[in-house]
PDB file of N, CA and C in Angstrom:
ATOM      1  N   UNK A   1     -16.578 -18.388 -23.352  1.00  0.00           N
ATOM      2  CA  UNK A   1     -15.512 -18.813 -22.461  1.00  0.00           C
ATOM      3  C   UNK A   1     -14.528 -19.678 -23.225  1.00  0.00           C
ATOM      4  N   UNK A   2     -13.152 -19.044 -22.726  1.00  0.00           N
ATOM      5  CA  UNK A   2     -12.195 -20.320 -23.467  1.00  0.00           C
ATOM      6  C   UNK A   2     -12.103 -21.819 -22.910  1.00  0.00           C
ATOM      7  N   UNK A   3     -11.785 -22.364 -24.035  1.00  0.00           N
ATOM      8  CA  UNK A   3     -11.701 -24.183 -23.333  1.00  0.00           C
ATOM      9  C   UNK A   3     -10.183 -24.213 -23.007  1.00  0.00           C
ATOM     10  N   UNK A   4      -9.869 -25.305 -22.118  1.00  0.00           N
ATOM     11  CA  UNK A   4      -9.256 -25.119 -21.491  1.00  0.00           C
ATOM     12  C   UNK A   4      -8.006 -26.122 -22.067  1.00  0.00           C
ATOM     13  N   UNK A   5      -7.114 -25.262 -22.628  1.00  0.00           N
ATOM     14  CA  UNK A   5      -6.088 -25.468 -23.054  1.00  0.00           C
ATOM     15  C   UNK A   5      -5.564 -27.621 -22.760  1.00  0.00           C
ATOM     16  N   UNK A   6      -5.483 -28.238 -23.810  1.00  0.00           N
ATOM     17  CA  UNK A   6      -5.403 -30.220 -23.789  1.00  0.00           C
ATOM     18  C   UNK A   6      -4.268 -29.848 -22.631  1.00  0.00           C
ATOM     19  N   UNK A   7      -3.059 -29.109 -22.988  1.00  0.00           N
ATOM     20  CA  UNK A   7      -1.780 -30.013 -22.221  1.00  0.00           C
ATOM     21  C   UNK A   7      -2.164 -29.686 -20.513  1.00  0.00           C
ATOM     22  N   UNK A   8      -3.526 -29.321 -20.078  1.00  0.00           N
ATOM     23  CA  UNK A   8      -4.079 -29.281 -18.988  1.00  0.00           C
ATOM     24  C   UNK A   8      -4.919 -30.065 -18.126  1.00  0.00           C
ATOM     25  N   UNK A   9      -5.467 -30.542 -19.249  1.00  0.00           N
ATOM     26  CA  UNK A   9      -6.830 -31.693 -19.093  1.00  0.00           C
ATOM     27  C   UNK A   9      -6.312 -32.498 -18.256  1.00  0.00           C
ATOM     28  N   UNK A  10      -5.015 -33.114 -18.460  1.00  0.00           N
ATOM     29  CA  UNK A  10      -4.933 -34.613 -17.095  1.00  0.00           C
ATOM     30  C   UNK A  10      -3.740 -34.269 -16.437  1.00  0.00           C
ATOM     31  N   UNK A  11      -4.369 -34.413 -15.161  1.00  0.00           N
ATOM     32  CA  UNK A  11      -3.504 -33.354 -14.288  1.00  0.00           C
ATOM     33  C   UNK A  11      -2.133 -34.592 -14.228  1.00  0.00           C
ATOM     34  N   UNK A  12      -2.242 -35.354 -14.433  1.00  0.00           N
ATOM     35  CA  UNK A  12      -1.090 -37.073 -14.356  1.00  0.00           C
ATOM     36  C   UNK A  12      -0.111 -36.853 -15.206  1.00  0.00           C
ATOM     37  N   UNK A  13      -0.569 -36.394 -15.881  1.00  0.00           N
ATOM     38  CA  UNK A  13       0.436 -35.937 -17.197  1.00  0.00           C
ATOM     39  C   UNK A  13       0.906 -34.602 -17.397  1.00  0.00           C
ATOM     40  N   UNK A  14       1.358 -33.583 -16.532  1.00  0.00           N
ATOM     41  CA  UNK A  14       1.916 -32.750 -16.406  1.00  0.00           C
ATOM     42  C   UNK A  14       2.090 -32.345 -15.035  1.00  0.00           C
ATOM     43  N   UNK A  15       3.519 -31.854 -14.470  1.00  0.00           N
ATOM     44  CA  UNK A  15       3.482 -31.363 -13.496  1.00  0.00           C
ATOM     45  C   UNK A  15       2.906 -29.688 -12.833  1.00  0.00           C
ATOM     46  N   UNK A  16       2.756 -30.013 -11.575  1.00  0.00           N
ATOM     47  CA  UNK A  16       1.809 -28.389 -11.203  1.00  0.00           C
ATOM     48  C   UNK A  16       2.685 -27.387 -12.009  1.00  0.00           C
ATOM     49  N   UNK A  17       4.061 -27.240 -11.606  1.00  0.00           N
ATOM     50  CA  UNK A  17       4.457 -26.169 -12.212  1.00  0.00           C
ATOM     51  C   UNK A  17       4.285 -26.254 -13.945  1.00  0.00           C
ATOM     52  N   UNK A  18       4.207 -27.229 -14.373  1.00  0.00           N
ATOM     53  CA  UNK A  18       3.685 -27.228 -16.234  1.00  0.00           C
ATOM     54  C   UNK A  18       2.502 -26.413 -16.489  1.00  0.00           C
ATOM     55  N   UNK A  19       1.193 -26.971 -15.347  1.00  0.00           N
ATOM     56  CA  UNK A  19      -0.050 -26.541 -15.372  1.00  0.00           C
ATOM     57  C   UNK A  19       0.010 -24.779 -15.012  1.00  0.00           C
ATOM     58  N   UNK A  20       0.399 -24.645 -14.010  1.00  0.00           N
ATOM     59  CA  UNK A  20       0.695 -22.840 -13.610  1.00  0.00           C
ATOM     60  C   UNK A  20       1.115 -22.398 -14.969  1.00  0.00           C
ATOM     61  N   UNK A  21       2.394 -22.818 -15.209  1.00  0.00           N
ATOM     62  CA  UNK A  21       3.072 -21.996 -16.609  1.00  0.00           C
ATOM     63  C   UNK A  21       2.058 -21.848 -18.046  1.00  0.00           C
ATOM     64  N   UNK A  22       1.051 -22.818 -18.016  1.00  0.00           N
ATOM     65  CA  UNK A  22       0.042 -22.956 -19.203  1.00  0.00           C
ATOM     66  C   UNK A  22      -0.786 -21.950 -19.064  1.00  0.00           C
ATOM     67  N   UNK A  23      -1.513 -22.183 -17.495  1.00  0.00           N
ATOM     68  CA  UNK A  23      -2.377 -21.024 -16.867  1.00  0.00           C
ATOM     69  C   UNK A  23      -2.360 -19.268 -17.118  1.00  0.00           C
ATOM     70  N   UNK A  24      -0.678 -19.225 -16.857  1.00  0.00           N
ATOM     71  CA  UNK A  24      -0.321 -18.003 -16.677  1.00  0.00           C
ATOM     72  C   UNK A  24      -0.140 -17.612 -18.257  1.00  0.00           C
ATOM     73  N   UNK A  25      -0.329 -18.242 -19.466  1.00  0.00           N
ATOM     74  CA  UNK A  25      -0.183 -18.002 -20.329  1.00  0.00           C
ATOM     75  C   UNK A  25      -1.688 -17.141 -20.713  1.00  0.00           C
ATOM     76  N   UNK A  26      -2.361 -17.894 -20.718  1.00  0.00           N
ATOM     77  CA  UNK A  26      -3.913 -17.902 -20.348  1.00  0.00           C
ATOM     78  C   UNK A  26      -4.658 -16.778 -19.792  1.00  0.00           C
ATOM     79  N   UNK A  27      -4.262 -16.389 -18.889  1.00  0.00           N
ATOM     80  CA  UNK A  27      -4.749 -15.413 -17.541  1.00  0.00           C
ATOM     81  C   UNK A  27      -3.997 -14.122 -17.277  1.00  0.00           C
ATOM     82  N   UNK A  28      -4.180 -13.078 -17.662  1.00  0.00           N
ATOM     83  CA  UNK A  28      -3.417 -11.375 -17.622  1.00  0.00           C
ATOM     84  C   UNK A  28      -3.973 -11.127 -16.287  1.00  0.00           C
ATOM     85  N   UNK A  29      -3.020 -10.264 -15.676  1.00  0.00           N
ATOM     86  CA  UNK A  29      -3.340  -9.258 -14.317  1.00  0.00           C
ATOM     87  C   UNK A  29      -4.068  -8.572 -15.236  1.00  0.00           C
ATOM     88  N   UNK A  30      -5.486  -7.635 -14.234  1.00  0.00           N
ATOM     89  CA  UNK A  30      -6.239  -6.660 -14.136  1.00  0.00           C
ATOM     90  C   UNK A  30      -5.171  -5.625 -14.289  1.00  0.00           C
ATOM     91  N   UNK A  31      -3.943  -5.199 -13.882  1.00  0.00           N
ATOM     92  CA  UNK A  31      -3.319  -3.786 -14.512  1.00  0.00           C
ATOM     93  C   UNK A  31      -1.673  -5.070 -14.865  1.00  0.00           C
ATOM     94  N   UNK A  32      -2.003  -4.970 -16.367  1.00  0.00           N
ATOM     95  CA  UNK A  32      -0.709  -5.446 -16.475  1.00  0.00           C
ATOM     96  C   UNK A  32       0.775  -4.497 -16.151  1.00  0.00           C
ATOM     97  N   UNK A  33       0.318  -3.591 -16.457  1.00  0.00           N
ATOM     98  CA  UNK A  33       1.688  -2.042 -16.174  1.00  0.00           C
ATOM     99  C   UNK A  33       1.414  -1.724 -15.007  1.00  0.00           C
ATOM    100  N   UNK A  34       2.162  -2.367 -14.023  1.00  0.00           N
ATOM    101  CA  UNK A  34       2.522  -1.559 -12.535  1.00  0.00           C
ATOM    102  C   UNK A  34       2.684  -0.179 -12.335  1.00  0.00           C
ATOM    103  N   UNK A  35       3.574   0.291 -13.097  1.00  0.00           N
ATOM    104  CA  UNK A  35       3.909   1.714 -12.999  1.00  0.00           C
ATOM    105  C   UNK A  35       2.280   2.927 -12.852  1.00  0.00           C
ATOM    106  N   UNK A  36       1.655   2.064 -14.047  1.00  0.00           N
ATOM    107  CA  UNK A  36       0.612   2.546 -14.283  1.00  0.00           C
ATOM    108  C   UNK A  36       0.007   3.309 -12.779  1.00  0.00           C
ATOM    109  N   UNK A  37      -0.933   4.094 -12.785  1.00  0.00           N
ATOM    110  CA  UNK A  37      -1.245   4.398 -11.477  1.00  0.00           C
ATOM    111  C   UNK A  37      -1.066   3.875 -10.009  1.00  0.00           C
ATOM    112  N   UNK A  38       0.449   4.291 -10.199  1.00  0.00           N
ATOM    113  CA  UNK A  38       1.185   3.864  -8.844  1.00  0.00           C
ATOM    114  C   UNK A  38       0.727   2.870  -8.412  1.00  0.00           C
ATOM    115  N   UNK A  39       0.456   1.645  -9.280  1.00  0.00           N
ATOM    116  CA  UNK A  39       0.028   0.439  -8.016  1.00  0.00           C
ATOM    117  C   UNK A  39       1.123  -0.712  -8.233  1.00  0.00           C
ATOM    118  N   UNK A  40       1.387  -1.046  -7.262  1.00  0.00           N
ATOM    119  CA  UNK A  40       2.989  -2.696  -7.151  1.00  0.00           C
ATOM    120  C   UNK A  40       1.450  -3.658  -7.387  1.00  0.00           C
ATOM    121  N   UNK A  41       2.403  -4.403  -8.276  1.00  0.00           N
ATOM    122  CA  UNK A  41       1.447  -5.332  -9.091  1.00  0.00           C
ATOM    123  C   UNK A  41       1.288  -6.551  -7.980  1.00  0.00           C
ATOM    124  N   UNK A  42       2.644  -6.588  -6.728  1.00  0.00           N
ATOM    125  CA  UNK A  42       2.620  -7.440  -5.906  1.00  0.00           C
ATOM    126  C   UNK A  42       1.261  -7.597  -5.173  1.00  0.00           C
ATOM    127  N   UNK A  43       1.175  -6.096  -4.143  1.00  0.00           N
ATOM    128  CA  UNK A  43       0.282  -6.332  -3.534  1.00  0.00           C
ATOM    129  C   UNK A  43      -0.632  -4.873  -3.689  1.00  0.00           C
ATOM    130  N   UNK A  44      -0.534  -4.579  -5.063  1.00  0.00           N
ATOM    131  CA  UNK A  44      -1.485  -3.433  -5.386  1.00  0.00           C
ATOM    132  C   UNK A  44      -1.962  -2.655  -4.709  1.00  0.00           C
ATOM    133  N   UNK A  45      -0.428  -2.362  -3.970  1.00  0.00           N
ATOM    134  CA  UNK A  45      -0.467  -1.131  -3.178  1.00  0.00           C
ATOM    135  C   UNK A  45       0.009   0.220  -3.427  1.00  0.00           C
ATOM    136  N   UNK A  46      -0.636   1.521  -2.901  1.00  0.00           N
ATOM    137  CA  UNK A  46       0.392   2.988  -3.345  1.00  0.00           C
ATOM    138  C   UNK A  46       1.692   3.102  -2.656  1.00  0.00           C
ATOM    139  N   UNK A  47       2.146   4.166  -3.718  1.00  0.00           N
ATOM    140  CA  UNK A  47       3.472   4.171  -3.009  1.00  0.00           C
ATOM    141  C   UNK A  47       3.238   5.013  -2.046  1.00  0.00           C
ATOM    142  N   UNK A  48       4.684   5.172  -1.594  1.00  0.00           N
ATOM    143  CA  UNK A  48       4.745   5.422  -0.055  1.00  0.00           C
ATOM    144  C   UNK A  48       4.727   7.302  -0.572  1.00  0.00           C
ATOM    145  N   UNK A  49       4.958   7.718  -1.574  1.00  0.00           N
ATOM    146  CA  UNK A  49       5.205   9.280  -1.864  1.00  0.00           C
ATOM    147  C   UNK A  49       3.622   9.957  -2.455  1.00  0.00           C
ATOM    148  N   UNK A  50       2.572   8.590  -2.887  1.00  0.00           N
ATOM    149  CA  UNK A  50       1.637   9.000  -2.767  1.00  0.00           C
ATOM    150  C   UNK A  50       0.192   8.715  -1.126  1.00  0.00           C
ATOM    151  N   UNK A  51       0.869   7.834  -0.524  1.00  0.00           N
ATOM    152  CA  UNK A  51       0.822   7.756   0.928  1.00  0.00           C
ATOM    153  C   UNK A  51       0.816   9.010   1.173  1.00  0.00           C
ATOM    154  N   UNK A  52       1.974   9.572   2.007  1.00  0.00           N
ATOM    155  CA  UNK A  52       2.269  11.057   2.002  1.00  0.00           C
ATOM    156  C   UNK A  52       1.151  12.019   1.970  1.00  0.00           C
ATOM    157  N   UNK A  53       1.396  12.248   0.340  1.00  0.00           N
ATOM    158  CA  UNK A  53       0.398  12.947  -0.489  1.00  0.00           C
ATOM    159  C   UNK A  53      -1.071  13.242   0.210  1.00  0.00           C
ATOM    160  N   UNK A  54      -1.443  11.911   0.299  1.00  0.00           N
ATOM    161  CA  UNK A  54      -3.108  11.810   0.639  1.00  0.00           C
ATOM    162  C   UNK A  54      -2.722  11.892   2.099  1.00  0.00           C
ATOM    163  N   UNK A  55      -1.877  11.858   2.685  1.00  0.00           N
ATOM    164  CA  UNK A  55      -1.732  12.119   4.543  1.00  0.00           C
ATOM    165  C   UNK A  55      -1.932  13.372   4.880  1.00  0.00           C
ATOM    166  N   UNK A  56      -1.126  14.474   3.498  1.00  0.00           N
ATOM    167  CA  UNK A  56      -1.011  15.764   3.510  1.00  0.00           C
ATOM    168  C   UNK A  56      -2.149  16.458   3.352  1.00  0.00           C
ATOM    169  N   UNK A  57      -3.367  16.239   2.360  1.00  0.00           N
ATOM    170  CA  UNK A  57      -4.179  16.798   1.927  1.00  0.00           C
ATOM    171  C   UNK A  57      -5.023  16.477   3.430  1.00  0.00           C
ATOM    172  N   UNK A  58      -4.888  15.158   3.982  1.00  0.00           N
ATOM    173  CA  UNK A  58      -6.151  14.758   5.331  1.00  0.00           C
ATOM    174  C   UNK A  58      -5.522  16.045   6.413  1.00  0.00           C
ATOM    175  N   UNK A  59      -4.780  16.053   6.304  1.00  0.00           N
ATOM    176  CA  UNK A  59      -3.828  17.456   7.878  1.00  0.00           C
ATOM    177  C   UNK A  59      -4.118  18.771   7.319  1.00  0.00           C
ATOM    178  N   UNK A  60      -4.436  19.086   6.135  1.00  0.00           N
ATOM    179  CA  UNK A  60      -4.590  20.280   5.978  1.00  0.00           C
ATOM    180  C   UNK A  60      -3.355  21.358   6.402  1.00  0.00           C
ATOM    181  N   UNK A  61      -3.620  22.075   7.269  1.00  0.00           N
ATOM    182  CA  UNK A  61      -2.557  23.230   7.326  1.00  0.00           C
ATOM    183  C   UNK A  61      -1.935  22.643   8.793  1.00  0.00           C
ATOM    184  N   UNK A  62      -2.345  21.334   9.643  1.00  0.00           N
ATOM    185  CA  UNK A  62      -1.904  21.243  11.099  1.00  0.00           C
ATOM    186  C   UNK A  62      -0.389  21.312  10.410  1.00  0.00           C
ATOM    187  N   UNK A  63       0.685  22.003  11.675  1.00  0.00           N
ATOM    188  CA  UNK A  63       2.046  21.604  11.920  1.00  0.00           C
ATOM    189  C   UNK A  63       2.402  20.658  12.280  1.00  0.00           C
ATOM    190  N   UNK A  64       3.686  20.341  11.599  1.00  0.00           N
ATOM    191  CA  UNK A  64       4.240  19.262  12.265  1.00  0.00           C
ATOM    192  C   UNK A  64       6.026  19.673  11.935  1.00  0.00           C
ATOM    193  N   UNK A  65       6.962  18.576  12.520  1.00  0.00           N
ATOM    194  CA  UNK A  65       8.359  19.439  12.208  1.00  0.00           C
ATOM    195  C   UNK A  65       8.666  18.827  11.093  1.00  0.00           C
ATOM    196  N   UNK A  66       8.865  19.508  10.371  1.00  0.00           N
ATOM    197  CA  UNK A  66       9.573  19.195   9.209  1.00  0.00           C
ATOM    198  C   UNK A  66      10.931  19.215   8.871  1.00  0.00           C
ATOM    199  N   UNK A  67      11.994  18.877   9.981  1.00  0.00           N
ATOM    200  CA  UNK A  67      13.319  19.261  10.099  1.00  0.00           C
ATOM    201  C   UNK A  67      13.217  17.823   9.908  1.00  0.00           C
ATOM    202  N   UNK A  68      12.163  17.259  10.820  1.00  0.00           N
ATOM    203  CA  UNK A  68      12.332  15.344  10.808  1.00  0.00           C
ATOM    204  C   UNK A  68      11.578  14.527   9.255  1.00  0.00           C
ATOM    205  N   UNK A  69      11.990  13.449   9.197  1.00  0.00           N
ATOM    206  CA  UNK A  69      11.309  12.180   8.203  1.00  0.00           C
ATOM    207  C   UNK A  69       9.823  12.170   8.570  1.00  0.00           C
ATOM    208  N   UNK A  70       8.906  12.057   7.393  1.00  0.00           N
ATOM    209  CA  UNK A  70       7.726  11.320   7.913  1.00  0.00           C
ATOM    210  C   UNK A  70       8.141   9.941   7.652  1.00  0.00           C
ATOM    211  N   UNK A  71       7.092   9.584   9.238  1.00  0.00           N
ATOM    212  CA  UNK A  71       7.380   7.958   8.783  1.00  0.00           C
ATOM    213  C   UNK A  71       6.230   7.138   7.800  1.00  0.00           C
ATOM    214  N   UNK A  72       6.734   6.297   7.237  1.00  0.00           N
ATOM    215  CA  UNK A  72       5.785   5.317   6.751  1.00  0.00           C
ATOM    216  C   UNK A  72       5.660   4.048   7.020  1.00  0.00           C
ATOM    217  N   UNK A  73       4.419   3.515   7.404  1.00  0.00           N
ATOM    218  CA  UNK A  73       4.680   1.913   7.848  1.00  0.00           C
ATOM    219  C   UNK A  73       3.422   1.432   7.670  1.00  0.00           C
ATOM    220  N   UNK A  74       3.848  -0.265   6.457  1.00  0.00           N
ATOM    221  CA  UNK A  74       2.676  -0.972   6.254  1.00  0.00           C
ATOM    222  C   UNK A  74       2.381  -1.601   7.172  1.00  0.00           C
ATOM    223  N   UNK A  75       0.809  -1.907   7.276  1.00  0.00           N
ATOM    224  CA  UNK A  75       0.723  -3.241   8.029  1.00  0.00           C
ATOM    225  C   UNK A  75      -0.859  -4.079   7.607  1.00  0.00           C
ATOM    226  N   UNK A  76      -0.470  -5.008   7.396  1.00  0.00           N
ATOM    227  CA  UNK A  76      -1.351  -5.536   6.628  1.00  0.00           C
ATOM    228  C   UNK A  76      -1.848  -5.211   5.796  1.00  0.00           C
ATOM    229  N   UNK A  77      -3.032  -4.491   5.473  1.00  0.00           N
ATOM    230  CA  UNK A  77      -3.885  -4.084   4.373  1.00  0.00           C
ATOM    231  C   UNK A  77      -3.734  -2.608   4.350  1.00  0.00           C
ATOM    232  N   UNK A  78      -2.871  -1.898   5.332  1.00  0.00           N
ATOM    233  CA  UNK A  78      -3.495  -0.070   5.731  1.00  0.00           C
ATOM    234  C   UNK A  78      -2.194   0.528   5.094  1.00  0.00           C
ATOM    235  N   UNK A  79      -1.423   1.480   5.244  1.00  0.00           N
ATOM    236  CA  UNK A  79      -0.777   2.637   5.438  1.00  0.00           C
ATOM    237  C   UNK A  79      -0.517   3.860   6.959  1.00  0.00           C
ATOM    238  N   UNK A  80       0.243   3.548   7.595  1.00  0.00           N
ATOM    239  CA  UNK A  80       0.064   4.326   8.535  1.00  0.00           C
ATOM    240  C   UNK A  80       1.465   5.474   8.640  1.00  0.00           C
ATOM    241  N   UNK A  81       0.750   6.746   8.291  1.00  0.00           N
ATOM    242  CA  UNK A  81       1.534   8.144   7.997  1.00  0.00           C
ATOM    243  C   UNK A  81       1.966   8.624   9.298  1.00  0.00           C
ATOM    244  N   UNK A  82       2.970   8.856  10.295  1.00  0.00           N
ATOM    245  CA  UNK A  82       3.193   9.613  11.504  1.00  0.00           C
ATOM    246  C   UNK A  82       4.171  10.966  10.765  1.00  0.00           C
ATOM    247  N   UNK A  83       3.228  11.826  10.889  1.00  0.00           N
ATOM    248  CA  UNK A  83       4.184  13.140  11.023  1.00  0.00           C
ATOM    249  C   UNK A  83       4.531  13.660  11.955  1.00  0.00           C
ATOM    250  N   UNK A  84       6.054  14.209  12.710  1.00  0.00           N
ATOM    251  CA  UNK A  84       6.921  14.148  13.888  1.00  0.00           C
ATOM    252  C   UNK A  84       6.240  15.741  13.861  1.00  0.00           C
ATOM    253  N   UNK A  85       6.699  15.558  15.303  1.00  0.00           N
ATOM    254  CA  UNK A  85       6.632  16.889  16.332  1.00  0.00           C
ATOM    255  C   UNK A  85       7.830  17.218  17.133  1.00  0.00           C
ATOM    256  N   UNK A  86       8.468  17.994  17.261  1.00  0.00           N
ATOM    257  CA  UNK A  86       9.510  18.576  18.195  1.00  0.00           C
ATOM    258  C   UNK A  86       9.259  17.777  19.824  1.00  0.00           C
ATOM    259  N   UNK A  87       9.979  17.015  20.309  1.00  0.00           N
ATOM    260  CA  UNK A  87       9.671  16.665  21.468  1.00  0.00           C
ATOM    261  C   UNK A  87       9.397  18.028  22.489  1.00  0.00           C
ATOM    262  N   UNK A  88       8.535  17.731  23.316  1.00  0.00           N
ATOM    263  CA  UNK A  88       7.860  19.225  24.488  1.00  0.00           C
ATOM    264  C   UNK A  88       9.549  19.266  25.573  1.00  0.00           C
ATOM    265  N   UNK A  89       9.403  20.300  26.206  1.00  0.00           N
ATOM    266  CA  UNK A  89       9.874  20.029  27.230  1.00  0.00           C
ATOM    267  C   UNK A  89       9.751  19.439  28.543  1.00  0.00           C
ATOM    268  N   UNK A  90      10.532  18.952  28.933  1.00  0.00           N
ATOM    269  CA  UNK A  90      10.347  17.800  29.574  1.00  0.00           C
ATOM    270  C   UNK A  90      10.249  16.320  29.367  1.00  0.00           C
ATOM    271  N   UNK A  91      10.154  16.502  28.106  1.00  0.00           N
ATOM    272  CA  UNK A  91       9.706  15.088  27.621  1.00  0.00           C
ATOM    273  C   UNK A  91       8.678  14.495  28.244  1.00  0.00           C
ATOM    274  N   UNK A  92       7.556  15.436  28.654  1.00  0.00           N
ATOM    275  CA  UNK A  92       6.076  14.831  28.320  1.00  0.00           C
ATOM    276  C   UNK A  92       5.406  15.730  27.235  1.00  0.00           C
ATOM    277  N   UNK A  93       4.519  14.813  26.527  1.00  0.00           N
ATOM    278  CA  UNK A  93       3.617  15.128  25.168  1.00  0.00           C
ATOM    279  C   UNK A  93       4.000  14.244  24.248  1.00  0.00           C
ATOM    280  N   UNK A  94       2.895  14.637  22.889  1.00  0.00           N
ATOM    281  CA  UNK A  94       2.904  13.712  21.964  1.00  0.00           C
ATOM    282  C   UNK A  94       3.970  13.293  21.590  1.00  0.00           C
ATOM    283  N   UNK A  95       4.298  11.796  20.710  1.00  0.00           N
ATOM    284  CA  UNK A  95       4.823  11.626  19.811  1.00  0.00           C
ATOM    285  C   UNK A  95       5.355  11.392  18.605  1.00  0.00           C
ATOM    286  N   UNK A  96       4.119  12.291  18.354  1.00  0.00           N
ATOM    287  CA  UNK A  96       3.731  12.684  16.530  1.00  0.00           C
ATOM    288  C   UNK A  96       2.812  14.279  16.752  1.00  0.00           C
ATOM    289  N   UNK A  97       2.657  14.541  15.893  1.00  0.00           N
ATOM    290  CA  UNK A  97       1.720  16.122  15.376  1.00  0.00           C
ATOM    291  C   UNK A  97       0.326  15.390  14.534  1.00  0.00           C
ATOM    292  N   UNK A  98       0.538  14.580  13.979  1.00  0.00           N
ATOM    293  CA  UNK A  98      -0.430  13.597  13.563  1.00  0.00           C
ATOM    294  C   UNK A  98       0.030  12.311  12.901  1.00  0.00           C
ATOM    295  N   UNK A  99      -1.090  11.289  13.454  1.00  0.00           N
ATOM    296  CA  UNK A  99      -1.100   9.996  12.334  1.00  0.00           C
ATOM    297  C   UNK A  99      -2.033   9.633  11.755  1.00  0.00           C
ATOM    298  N   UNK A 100      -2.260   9.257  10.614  1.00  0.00           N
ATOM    299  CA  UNK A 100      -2.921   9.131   9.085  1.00  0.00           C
ATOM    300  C   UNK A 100      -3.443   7.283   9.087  1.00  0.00           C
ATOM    301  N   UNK A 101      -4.346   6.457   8.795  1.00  0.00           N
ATOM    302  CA  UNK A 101      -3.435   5.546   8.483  1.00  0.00           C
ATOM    303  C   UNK A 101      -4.951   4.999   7.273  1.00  0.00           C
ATOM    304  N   UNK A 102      -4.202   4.764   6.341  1.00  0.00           N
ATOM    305  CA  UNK A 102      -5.250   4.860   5.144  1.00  0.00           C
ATOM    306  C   UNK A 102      -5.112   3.031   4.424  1.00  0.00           C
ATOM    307  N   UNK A 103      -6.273   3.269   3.730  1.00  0.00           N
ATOM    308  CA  UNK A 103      -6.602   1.793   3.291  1.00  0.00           C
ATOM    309  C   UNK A 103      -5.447   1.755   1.884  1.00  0.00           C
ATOM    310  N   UNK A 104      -4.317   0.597   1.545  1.00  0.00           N
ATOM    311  CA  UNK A 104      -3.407   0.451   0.895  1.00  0.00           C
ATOM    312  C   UNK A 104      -3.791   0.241  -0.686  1.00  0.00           C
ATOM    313  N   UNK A 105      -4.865  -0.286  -0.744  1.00  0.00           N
ATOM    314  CA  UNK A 105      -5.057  -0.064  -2.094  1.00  0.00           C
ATOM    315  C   UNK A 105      -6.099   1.064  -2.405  1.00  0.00           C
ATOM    316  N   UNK A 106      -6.645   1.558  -1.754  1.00  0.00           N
ATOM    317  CA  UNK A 106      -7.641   2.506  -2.349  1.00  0.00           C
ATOM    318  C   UNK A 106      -7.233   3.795  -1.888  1.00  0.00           C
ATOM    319  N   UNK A 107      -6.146   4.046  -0.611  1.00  0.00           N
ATOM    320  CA  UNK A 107      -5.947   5.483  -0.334  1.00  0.00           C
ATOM    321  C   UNK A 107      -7.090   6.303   0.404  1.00  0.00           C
ATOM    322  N   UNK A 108      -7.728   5.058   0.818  1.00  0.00           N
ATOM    323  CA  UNK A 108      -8.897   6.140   1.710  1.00  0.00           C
ATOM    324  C   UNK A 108      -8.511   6.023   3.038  1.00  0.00           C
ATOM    325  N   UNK A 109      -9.223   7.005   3.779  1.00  0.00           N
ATOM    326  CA  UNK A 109      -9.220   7.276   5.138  1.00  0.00           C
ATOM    327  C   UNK A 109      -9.548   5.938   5.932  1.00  0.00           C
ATOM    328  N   UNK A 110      -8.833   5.603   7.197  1.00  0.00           N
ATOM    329  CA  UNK A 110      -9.150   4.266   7.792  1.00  0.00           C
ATOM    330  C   UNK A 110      -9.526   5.666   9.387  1.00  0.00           C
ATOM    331  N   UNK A 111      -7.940   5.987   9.447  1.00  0.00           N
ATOM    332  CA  UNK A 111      -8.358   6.565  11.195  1.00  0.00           C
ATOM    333  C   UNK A 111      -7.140   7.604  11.062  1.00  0.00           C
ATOM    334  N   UNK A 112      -7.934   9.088  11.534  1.00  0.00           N
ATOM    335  CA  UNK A 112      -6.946  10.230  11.781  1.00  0.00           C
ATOM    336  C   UNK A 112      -6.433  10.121  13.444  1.00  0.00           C
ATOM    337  N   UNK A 113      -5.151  10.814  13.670  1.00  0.00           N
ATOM    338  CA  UNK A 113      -5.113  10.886  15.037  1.00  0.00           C
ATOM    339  C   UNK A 113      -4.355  12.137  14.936  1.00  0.00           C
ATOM    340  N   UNK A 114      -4.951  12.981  16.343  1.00  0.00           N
ATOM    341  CA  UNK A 114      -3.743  13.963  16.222  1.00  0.00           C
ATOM    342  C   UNK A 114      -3.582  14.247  17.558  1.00  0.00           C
ATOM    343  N   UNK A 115      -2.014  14.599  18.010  1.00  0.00           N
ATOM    344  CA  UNK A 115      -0.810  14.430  18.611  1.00  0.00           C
ATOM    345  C   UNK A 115      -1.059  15.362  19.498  1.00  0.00           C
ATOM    346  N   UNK A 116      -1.645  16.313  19.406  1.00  0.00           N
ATOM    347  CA  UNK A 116      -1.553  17.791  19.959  1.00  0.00           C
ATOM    348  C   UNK A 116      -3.080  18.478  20.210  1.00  0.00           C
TER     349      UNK A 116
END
């Protein structure tokens, strides 16, 4: 284990932000290259085009309209995929063909729903 860098030792004698800046000298992220397998170094999450992706492979061949956007929307820790459906007539029925909503850093399945 490394020792811990003197201009650290007394916390009186340097300010927090001195101590962070020493720290961070010290201490690498687990994926220093973001780009690297699509993960934001922020909150080491996928992107939203590999979101998608893994929404697509969970639906298999179900329809949905593709004239419209899929939506994407974080929330907290998940991913939640809504792929649109043609409103019915009348305007009763679903308002999606399916929703996806997957765990943000790992891309796994949380909860399928489907619309139809």
């Amino acid at each position: 284990m490394n020792a811990v860098p003197e201009a650290i030792t007394s916390i009186d004698a340097v300010t927090i932000e001195t101590v962070i800046s020493e720290l961070d000298t010290h201490i690498k992220p687990d994926n220093a290259n973001p780009k690297e397998n699509n993960v934001l170094q922020t909150n080491h999450a996928i992107s939203d085009e590999t979101a998608i992706a893994i929404a697509k492979d969970i639906i298999g061949d179900l329809q949905y309209d593709k004239t419209q956007e899929i939506k994407v929307e974080r929330i907290d820790k998940t991913i939640r995929i809504t792929f649109p459906i043609k409103p019915a007539a009348g305007g009763r029925g679903p308002d999606y063909a399916a929703q996806i909503t997957i765990d943000a850093e790992k891309g796994e399945l949380i909860r399928g729903r489907r619309g139809r």
